[in-house]
C-alpha atoms as a PDB file:
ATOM      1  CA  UNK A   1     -10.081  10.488 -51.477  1.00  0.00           C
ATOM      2  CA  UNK A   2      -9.187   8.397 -48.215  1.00  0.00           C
ATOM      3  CA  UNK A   3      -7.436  10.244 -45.686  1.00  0.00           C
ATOM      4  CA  UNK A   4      -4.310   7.902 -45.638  1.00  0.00           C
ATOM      5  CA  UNK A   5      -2.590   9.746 -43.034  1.00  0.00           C
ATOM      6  CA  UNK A   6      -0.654   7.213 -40.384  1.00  0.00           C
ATOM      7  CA  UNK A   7      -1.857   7.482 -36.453  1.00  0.00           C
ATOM      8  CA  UNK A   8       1.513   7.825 -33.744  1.00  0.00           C
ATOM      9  CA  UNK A   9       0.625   4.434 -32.083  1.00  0.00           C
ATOM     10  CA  UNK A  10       1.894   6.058 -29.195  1.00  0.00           C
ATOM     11  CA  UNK A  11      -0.635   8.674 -29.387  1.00  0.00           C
ATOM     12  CA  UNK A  12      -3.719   5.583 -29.924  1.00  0.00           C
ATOM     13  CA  UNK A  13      -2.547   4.071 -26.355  1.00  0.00           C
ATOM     14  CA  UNK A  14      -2.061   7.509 -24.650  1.00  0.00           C
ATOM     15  CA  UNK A  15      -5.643   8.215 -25.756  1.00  0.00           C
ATOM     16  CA  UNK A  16      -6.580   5.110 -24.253  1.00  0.00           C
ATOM     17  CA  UNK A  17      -5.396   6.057 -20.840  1.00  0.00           C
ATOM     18  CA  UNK A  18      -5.624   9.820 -21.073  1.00  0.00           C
ATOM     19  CA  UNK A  19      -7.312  10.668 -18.195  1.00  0.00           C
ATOM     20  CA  UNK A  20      -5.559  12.121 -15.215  1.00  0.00           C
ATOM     21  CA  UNK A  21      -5.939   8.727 -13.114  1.00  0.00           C
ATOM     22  CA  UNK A  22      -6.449   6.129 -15.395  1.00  0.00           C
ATOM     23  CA  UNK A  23      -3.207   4.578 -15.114  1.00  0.00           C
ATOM     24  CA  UNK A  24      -2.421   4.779 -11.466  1.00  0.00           C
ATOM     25  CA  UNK A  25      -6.232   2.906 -11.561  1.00  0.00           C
ATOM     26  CA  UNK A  26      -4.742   0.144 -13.934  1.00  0.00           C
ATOM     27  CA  UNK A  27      -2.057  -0.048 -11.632  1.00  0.00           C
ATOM     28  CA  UNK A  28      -4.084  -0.834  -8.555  1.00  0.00           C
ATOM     29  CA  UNK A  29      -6.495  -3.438 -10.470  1.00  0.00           C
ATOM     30  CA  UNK A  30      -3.461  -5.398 -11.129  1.00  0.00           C
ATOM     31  CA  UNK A  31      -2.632  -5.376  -7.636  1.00  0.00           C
ATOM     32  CA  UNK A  32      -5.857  -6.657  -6.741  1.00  0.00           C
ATOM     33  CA  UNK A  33      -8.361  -3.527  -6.063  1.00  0.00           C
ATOM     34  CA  UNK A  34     -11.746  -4.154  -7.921  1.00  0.00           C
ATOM     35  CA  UNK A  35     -14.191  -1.835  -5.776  1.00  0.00           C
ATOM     36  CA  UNK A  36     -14.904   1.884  -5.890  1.00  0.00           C
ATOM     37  CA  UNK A  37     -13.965   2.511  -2.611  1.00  0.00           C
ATOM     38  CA  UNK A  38     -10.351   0.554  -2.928  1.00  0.00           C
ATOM     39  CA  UNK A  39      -9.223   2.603  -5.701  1.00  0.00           C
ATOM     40  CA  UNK A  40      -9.609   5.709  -3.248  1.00  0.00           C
ATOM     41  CA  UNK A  41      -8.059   4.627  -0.055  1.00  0.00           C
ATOM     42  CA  UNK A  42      -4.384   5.481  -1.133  1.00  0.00           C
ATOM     43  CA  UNK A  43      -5.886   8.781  -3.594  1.00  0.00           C
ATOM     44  CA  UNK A  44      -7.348  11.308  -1.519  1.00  0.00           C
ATOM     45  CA  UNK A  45      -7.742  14.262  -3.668  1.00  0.00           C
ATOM     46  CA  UNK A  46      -9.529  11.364  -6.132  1.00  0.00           C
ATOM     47  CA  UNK A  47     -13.150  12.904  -6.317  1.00  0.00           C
ATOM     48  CA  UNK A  48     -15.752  10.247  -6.423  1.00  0.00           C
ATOM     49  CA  UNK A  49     -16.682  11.947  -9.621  1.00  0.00           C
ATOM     50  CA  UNK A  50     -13.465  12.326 -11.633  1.00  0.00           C
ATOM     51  CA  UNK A  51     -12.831   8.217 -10.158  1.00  0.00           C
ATOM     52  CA  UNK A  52     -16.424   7.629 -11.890  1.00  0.00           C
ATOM     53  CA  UNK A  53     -15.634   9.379 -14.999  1.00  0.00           C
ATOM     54  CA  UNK A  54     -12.589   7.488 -15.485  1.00  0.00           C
ATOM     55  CA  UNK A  55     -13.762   4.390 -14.848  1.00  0.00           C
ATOM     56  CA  UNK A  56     -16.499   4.965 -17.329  1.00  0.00           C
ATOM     57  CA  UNK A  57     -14.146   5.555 -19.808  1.00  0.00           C
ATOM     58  CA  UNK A  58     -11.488   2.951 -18.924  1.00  0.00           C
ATOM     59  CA  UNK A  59     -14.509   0.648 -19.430  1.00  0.00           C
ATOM     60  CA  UNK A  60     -15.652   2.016 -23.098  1.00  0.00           C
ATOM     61  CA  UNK A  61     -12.231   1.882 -24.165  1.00  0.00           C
ATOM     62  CA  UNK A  62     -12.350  -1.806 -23.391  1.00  0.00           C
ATOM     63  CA  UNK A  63      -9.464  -2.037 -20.613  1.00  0.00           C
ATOM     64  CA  UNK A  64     -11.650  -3.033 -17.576  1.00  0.00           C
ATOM     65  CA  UNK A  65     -14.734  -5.014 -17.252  1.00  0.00           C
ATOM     66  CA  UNK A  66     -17.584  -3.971 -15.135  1.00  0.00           C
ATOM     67  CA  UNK A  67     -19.398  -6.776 -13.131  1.00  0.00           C
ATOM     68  CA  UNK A  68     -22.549  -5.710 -11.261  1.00  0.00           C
ATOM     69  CA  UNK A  69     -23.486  -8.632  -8.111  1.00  0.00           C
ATOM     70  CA  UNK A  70     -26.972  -8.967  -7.625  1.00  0.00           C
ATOM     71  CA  UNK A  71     -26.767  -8.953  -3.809  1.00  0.00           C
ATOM     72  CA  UNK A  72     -27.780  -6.726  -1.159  1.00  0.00           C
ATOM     73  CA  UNK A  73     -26.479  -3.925  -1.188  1.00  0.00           C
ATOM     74  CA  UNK A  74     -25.643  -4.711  -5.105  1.00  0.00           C
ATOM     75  CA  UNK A  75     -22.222  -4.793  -5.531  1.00  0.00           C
ATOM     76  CA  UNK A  76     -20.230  -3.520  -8.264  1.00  0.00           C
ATOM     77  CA  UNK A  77     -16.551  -4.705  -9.093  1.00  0.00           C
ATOM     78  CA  UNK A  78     -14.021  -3.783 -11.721  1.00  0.00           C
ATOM     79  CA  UNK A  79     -11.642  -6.364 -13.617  1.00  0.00           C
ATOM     80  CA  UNK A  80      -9.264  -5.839 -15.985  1.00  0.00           C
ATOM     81  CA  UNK A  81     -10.120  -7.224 -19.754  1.00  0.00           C
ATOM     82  CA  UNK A  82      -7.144  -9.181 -21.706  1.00  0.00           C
ATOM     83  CA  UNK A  83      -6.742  -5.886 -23.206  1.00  0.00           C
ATOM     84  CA  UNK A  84      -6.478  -3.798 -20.070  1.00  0.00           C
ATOM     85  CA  UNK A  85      -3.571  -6.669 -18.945  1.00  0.00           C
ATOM     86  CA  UNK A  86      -1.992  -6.383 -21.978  1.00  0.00           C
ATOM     87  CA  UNK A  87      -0.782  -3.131 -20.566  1.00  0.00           C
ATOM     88  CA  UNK A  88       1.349  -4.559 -17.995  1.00  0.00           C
ATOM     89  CA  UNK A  89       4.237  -4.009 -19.582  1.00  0.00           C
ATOM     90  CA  UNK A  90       3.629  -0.543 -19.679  1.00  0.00           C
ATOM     91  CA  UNK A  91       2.901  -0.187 -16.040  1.00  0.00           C
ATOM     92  CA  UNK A  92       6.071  -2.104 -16.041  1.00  0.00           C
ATOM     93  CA  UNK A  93       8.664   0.317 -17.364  1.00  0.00           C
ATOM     94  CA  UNK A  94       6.654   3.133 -15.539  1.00  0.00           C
ATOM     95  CA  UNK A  95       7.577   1.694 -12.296  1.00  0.00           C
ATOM     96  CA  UNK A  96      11.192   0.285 -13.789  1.00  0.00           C
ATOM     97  CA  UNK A  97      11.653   4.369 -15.305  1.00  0.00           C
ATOM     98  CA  UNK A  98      11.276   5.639 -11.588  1.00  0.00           C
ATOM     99  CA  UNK A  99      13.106   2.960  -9.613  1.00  0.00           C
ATOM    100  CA  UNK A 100      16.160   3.926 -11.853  1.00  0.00           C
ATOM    101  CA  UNK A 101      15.750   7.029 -13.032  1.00  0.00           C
ATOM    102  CA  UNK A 102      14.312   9.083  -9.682  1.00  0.00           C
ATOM    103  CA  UNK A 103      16.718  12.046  -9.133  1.00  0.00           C
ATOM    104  CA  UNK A 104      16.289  12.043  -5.662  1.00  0.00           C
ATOM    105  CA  UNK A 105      17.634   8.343  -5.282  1.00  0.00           C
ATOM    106  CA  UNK A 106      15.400   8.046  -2.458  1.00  0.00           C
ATOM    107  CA  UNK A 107      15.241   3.815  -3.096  1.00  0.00           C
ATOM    108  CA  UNK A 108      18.238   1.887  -1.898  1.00  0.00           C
ATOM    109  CA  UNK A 109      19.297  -0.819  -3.506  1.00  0.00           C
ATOM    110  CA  UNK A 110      17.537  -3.407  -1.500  1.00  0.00           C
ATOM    111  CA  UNK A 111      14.197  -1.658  -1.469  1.00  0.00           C
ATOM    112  CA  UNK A 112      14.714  -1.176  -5.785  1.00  0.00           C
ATOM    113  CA  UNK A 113      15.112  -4.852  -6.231  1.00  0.00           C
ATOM    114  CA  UNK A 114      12.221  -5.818  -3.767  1.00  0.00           C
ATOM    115  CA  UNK A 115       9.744  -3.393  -5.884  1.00  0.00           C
ATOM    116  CA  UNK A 116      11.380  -4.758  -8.975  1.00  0.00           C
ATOM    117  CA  UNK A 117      10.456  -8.085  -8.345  1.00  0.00           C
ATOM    118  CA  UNK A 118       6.735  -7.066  -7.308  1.00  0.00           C
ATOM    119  CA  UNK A 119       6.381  -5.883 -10.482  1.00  0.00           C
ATOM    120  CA  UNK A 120       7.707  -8.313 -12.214  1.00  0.00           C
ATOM    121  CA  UNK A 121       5.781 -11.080 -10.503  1.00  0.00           C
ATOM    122  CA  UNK A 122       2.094  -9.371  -9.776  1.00  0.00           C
ATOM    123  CA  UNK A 123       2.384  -7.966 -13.427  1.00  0.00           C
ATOM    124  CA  UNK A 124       3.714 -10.989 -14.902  1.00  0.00           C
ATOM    125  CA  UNK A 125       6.985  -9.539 -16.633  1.00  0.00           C
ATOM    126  CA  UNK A 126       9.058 -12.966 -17.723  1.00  0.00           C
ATOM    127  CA  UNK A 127      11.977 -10.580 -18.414  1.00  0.00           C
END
């Protein structure tokens, strides 16, 4: 008998992305970081190891791309797959959650709608 059981899709994308890092690394590829390094300078308690690890498995799961340059020293640089920017929208409402949710209120109006339209426009949100 077929296990006919229906899958959360909510728990399918959070598997996707379930490592510790993994979104906050989706995040900065949309923003333009593609090398190892890049994805470190803001993340300081990011081990090289943990950042390798996710990577690895952002890559398997088919959200970024991993190019290899044949030049000297070879080169490695990470892009984000149609699938990996079909997750803007979730980046998106993280950043949209915060801006208007934060208990703190430490964004003032001005600053809110400046990192609202960032969003908007390096994620390409048409709403």
């Amino acid at each position: 008998m077929k296990d006919e059981r229906i899958v959360c899709p909510v728990d399918v994308t959070l598997n996707l992305i379930n490592k510790k890092w993994s979104i906050q690394i989706i995040r900065d590829m949309f923003f333009g970081k593609k090398h190892f390094k890049e994805f470190k300078e803001d993340k300081p308690q990011l081990s090289n190891k943990v950042l390798s690890n996710c990577l690895k498995e952002l890559e398997e799961n088919g959200l970024i791309e991993k190019v290899v340059l044949n030049t000297t020293p070879v080169t490695t640089e990470y892009y984000l797959t149609e699938y990996g920017k079909s997750m803007n929208r979730i980046v998106y409402e993280l950043a949209m959650f915060t801006l208007y949710n934060e208990k703190d209120n430490t964004y003032s109006d001005e600053a809110r709608s400046e990192l609202k339209n960032t969003f908007k426009e390096v994620l390409e949100i048409d709403y």
